[in-house]
Protein backbone atom coordinates (compact mmCIF):
# COMPACT_ATOMS: atom_id res chain seq x y z
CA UNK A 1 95.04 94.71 86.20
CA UNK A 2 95.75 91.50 88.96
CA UNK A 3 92.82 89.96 90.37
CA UNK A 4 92.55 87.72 92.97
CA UNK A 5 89.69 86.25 91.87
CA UNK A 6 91.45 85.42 88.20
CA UNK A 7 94.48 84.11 90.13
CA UNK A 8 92.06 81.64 92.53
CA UNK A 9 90.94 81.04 89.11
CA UNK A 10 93.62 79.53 88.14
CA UNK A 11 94.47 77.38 91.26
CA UNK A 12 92.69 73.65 90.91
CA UNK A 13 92.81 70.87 92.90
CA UNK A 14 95.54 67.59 92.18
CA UNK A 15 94.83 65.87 89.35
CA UNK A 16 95.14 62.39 90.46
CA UNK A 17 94.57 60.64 87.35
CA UNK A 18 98.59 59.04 87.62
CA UNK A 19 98.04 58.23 90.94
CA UNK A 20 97.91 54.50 90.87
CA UNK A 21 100.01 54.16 88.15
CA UNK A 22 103.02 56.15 90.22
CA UNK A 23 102.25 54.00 93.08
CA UNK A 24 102.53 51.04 91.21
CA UNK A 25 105.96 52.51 90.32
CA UNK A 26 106.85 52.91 93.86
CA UNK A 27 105.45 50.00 94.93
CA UNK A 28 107.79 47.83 92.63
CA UNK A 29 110.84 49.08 93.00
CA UNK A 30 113.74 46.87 94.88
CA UNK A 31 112.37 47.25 98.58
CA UNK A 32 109.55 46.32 100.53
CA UNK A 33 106.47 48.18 99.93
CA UNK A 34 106.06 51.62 102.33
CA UNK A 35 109.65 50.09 103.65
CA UNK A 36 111.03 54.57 102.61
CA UNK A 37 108.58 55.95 104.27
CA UNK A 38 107.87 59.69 103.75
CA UNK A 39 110.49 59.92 100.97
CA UNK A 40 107.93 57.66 98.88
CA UNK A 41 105.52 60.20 99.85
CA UNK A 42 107.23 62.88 98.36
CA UNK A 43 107.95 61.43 95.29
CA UNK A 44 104.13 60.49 94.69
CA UNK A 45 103.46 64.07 95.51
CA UNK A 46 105.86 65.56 93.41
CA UNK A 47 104.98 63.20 90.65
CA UNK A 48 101.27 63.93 90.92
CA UNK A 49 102.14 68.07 90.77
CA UNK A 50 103.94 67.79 87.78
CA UNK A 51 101.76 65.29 86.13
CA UNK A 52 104.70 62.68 85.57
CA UNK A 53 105.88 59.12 86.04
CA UNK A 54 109.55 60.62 85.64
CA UNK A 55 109.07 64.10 86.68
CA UNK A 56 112.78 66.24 86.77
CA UNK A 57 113.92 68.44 90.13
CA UNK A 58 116.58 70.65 88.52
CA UNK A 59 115.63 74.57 88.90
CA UNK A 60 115.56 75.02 92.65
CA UNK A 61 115.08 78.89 93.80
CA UNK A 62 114.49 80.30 97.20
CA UNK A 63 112.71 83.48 97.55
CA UNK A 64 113.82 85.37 100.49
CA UNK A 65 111.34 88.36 100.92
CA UNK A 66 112.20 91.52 103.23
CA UNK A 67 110.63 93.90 104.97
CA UNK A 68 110.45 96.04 107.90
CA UNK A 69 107.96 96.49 110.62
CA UNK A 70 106.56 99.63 112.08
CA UNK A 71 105.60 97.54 115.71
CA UNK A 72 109.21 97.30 115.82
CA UNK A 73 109.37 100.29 117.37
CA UNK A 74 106.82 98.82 120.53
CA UNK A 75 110.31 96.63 121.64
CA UNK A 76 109.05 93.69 120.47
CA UNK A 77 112.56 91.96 119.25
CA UNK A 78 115.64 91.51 120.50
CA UNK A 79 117.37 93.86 117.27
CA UNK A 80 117.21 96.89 116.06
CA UNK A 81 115.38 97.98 112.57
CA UNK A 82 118.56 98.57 110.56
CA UNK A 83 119.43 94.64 110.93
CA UNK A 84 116.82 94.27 108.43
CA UNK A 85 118.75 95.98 105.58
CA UNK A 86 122.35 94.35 107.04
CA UNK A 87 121.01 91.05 106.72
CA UNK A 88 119.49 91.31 103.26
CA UNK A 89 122.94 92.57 102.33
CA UNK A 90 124.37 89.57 103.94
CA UNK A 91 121.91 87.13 101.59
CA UNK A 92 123.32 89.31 98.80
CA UNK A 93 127.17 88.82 99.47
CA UNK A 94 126.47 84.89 99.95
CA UNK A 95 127.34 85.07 103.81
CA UNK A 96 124.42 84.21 105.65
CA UNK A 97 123.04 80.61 106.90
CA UNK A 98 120.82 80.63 103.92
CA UNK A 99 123.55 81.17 101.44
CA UNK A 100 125.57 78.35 102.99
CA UNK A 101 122.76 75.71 102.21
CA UNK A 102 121.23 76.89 99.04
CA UNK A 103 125.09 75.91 98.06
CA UNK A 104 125.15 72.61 99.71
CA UNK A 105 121.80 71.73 97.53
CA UNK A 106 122.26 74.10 95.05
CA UNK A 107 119.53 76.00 95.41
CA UNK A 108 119.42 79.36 93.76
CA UNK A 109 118.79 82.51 95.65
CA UNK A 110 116.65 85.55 94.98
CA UNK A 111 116.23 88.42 97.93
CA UNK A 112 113.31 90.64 97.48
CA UNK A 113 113.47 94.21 98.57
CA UNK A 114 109.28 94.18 99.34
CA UNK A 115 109.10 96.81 102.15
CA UNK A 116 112.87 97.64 103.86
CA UNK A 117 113.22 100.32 105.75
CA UNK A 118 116.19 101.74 103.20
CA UNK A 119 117.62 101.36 99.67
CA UNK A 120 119.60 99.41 98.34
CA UNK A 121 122.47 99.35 95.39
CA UNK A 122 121.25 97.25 92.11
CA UNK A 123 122.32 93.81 92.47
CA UNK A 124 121.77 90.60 90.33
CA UNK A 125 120.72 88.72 93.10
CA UNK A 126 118.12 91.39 94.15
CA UNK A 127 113.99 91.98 93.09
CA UNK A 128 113.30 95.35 94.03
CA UNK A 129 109.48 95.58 94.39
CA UNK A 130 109.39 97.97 97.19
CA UNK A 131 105.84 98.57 98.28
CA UNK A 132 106.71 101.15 100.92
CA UNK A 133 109.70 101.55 104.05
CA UNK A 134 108.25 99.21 106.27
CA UNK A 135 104.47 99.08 107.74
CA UNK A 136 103.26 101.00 110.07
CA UNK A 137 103.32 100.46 113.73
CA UNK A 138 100.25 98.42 114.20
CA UNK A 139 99.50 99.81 118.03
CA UNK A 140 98.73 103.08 116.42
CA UNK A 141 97.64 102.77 112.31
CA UNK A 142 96.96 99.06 110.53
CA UNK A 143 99.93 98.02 109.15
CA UNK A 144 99.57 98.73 105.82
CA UNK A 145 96.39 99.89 103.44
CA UNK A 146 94.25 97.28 101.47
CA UNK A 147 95.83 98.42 98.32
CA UNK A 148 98.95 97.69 99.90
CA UNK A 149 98.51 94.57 100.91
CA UNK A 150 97.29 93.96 97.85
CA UNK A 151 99.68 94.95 95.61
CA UNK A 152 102.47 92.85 97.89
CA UNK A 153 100.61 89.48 96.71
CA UNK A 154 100.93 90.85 93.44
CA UNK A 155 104.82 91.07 93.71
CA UNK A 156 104.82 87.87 95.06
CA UNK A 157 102.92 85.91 92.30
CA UNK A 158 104.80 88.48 89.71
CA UNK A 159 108.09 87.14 90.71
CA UNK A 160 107.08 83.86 90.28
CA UNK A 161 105.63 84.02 86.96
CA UNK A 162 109.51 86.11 86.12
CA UNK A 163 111.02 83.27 87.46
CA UNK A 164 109.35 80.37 85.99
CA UNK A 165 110.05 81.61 82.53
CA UNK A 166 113.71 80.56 82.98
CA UNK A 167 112.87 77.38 84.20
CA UNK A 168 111.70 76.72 87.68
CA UNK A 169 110.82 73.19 89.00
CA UNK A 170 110.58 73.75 92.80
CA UNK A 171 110.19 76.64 95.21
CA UNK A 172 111.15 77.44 98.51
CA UNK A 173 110.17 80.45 101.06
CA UNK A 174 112.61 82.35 103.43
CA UNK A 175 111.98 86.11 104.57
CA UNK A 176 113.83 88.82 106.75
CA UNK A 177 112.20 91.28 108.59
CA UNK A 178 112.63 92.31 112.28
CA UNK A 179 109.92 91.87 114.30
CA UNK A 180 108.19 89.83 111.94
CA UNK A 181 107.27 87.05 114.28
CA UNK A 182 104.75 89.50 116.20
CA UNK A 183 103.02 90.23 112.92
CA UNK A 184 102.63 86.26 112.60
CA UNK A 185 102.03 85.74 115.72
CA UNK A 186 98.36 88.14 115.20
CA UNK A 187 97.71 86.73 111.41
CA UNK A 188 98.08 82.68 113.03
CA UNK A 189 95.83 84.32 116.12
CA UNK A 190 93.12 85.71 114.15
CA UNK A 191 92.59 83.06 110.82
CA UNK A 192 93.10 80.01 113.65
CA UNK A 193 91.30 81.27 116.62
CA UNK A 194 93.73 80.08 118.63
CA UNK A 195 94.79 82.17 121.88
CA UNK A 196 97.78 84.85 121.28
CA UNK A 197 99.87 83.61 124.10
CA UNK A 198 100.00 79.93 122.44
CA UNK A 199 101.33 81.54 119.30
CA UNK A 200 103.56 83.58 120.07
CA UNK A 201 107.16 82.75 121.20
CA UNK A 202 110.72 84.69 121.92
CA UNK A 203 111.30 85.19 118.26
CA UNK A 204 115.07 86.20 117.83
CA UNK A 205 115.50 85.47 121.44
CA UNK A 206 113.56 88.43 123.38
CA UNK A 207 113.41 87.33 127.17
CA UNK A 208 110.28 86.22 129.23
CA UNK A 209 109.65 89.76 130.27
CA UNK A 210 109.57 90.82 126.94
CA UNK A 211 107.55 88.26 125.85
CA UNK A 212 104.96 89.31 128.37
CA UNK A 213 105.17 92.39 126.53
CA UNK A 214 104.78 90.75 122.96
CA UNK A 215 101.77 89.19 123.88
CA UNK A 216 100.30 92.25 125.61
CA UNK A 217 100.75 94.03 122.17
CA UNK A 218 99.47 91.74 120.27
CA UNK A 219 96.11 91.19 122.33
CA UNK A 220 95.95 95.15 122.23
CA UNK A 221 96.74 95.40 118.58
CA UNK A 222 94.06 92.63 117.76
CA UNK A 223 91.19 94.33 119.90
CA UNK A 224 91.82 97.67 118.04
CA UNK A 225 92.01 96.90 114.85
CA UNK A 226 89.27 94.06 114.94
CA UNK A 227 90.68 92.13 111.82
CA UNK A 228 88.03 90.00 110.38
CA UNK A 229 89.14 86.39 110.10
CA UNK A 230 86.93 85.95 106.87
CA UNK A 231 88.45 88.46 104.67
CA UNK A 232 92.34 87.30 104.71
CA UNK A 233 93.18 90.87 103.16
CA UNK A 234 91.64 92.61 105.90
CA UNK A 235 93.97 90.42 108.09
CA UNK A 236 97.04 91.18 106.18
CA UNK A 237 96.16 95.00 106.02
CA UNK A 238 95.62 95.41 110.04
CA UNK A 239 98.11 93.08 110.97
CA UNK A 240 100.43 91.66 108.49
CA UNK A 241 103.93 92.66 106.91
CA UNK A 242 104.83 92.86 103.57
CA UNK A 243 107.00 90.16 102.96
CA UNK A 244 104.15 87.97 104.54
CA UNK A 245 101.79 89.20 102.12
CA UNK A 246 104.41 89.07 98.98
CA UNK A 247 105.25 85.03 100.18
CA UNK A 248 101.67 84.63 100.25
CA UNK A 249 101.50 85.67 96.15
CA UNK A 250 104.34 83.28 95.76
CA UNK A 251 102.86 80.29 96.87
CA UNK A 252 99.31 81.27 95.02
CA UNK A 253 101.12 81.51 92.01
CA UNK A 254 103.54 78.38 92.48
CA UNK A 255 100.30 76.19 93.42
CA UNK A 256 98.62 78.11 89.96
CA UNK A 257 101.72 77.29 87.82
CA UNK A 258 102.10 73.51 89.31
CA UNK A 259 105.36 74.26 91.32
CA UNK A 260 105.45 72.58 94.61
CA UNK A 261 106.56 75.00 97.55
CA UNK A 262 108.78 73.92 100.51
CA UNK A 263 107.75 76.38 103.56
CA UNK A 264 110.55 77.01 106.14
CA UNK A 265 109.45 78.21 109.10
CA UNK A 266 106.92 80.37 111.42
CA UNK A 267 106.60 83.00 109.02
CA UNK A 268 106.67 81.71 106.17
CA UNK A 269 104.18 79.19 107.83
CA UNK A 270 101.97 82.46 108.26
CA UNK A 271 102.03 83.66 104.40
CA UNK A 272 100.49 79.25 103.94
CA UNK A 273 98.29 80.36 106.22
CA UNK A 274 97.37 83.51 104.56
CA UNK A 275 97.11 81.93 101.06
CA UNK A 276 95.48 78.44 102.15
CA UNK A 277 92.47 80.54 104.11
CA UNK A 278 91.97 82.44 100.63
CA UNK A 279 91.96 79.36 98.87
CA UNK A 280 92.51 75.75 100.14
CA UNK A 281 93.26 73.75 97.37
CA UNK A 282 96.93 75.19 97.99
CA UNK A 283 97.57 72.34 100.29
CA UNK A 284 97.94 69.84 97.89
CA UNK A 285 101.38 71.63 96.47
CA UNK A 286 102.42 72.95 100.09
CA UNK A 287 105.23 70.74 101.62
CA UNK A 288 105.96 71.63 104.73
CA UNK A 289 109.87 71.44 105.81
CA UNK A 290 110.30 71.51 109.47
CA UNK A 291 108.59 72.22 112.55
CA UNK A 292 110.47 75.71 113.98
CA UNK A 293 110.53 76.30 117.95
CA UNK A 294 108.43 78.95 117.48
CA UNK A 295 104.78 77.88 119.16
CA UNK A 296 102.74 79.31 116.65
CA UNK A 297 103.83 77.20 113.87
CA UNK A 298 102.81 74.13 115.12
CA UNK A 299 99.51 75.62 115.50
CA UNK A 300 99.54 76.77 111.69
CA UNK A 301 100.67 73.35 110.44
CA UNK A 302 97.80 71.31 112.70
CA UNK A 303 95.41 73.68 110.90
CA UNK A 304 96.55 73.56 107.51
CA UNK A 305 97.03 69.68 107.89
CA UNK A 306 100.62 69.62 106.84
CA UNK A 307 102.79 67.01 108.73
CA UNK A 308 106.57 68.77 108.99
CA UNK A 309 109.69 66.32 107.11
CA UNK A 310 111.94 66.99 110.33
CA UNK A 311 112.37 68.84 113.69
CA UNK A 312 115.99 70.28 114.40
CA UNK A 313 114.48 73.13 116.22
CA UNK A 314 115.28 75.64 114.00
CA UNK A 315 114.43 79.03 114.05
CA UNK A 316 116.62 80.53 112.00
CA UNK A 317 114.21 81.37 109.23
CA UNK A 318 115.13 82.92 105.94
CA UNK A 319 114.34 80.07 103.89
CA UNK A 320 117.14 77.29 106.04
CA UNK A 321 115.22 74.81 106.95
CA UNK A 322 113.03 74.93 103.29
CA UNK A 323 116.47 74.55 101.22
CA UNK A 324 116.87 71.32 103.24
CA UNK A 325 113.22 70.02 102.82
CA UNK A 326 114.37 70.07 99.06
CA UNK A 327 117.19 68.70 99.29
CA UNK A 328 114.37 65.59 100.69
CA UNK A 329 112.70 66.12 98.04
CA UNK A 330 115.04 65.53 95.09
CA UNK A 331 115.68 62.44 97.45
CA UNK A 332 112.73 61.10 96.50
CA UNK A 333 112.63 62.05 92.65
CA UNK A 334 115.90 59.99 92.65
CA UNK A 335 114.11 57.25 93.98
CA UNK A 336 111.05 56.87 91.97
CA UNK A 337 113.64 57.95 89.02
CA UNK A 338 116.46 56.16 89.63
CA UNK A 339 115.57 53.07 91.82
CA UNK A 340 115.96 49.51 89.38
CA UNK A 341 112.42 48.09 89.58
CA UNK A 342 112.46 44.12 90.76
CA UNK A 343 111.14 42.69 87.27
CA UNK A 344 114.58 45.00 85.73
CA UNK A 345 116.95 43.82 88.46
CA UNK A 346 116.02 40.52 88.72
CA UNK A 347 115.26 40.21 92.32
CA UNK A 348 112.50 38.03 93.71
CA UNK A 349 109.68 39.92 95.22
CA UNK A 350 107.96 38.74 98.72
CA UNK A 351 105.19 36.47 98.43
């Protein structure tokens, strides 16, 4: 039966033991010291996770997890339900934004069928782990039971332990799900503290009058269901969405297995959240890709204490701007890998 508690378990903080000896590495190779920046930051991290002076970055998988939202129905996003389902369908027939840069760094894609509103045809490319059609709508019911929210961390970190068994040497997290962002916008509200209307933003491009309205809902939604910031279940139950919940088992079990994960945007941001308030020493295998013009992430990255690789103000989600924080990433293996050392290329070093 999954725990929690054995999965926390399992979680421990960086071993640092090859830290000076990577940085000596680093240090020495053909360049002034510090002189690439955060790409020798990466490397040491990525060296430290996997324990390795020569660590490899070849199995690179995206997990897209979907799911619908029952607040949906409240008017909260600029599309209709059913877009949901169209654009998982679009990550399965390799047409979507995600598809077209998990190519360009060849990245692998996975799409996990965690809570959409409708059924889909077998697929290779698919993980169906179907908790139920959607939450409920959260102005009305909580969004999902504890059992439920439960058992969607336990898809998460079950897909990852799948996965790994093939070979897996990086993650990174994308998700679908229409009106997602209001669901974030209440978990990053209640486990920060921070005010709703600083963390929530248009989402898919709603207007200012329906933001107004977003915000409203949220406030309303929070005050009813009373979610209690201490207990990140009881979060995810009255507020959440499934696909939050299941990227939240992901990076648990990544951060268990030593697998450094690459978080895209405001949701995905949310699941960190999620699984660095249940248990902190996640941080050390979290990289975070890019700030996203959503408000609230920002807010969730200052808390965490995760510094973003770039800002193109995306907001794309799905796992976009992730793909191209490893892409960064394998950057910086190359370097520490690749990169002739002075004392090997003969090069005189500074005084």
């Amino acid at each position: 039966m999954f725990s929690l508690d054995k999965m926390f378990a399992n979680i421990k903080p960086l071993d640092r033991s090859l830290e000076d000896k990577i940085q000596h590495k680093l240090d020495y190779l053909t360049k002034p010291r510090g002189s690439l920046g955060r790409l020798e930051e990466l490397a040491l991290q990525y060296a430290l996770i996997k324990g390795s002076l020569t660590p490899q970055l070849k199995d690179k998988l995206v997990i897209i997890m979907a799911a619908d939202h029952g607040i949906a129905a409240a008017g909260v996003s600029a599309f209709p339900q059913e877009v949901t389902k169209q654009m998982a369908l679009n990550f399965l027939n390799g047409g979507a934004g995600i598809n077209v840069l998990a190519r360009h760094t060849g990245t692998n894609v996975k799409v996990a069928d965690i809570g959409v509103a409708a059924d889909f045809e077998e697929s290779s490319s698919l993980v169906s782990c179907k908790v139920a059609y959607g939450t409920q709508n959260m102005l009305t019911k909580p969004a999902m039971s504890r059992q439920q929210a439960l058992l969607a961390i336990e898809h998460g970190v079950l897909l990852v332990e799948k996965e790994k068994a093939g070979g897996l040497d990086i993650l990174a997290t994308g998700e679908m799900g229409i009106a997602n962002t209001t669901a974030s916008s209440a978990i990053t509200a209640v486990l920060t503290g921070a005010p709703v209307d600083r963390v929530t933003g248009l989402g898919a491009g709603i207007d200012e009058e329906a933001l107004a309205n977003k915000i409203d809902i949220i406030k309303r939604v929070i005050a009813k269901h009373k979610p209690v910031k201490k207990d990140v279940l009881d979060v995810l139950t009255k507020v959440g969405g499934l696909e939050i919940a299941g990227l939240a088992g992901v990076i648990l079990a990544a951060a268990a297995s030593n697998i450094p994960v690459v978080i895209d945007g405001f949701i995905s941001g949310a699941a960190a959240l999620a699984a660095y308030c249940m248990k902190p020493e996640i941080k050390d295998y979290l990289i975070a890709a890019h700030c996203s013009v959503e408000c609230g992430h920002r807010v969730i990255l200052d808390y965490i204490g995760l510094s973003p690789l770039f800002d193109l103000n995306l907001r794309l989600g799905e796992g976009t701007g992730a793909v191209l924080g490893i892409n960064l990433v394998e950057a910086s293996v190359k370097i520490l890998n690749e990169m002739a050392s002075f004392e090997d290329a003969g090069v005189s070093q500074a005084d």
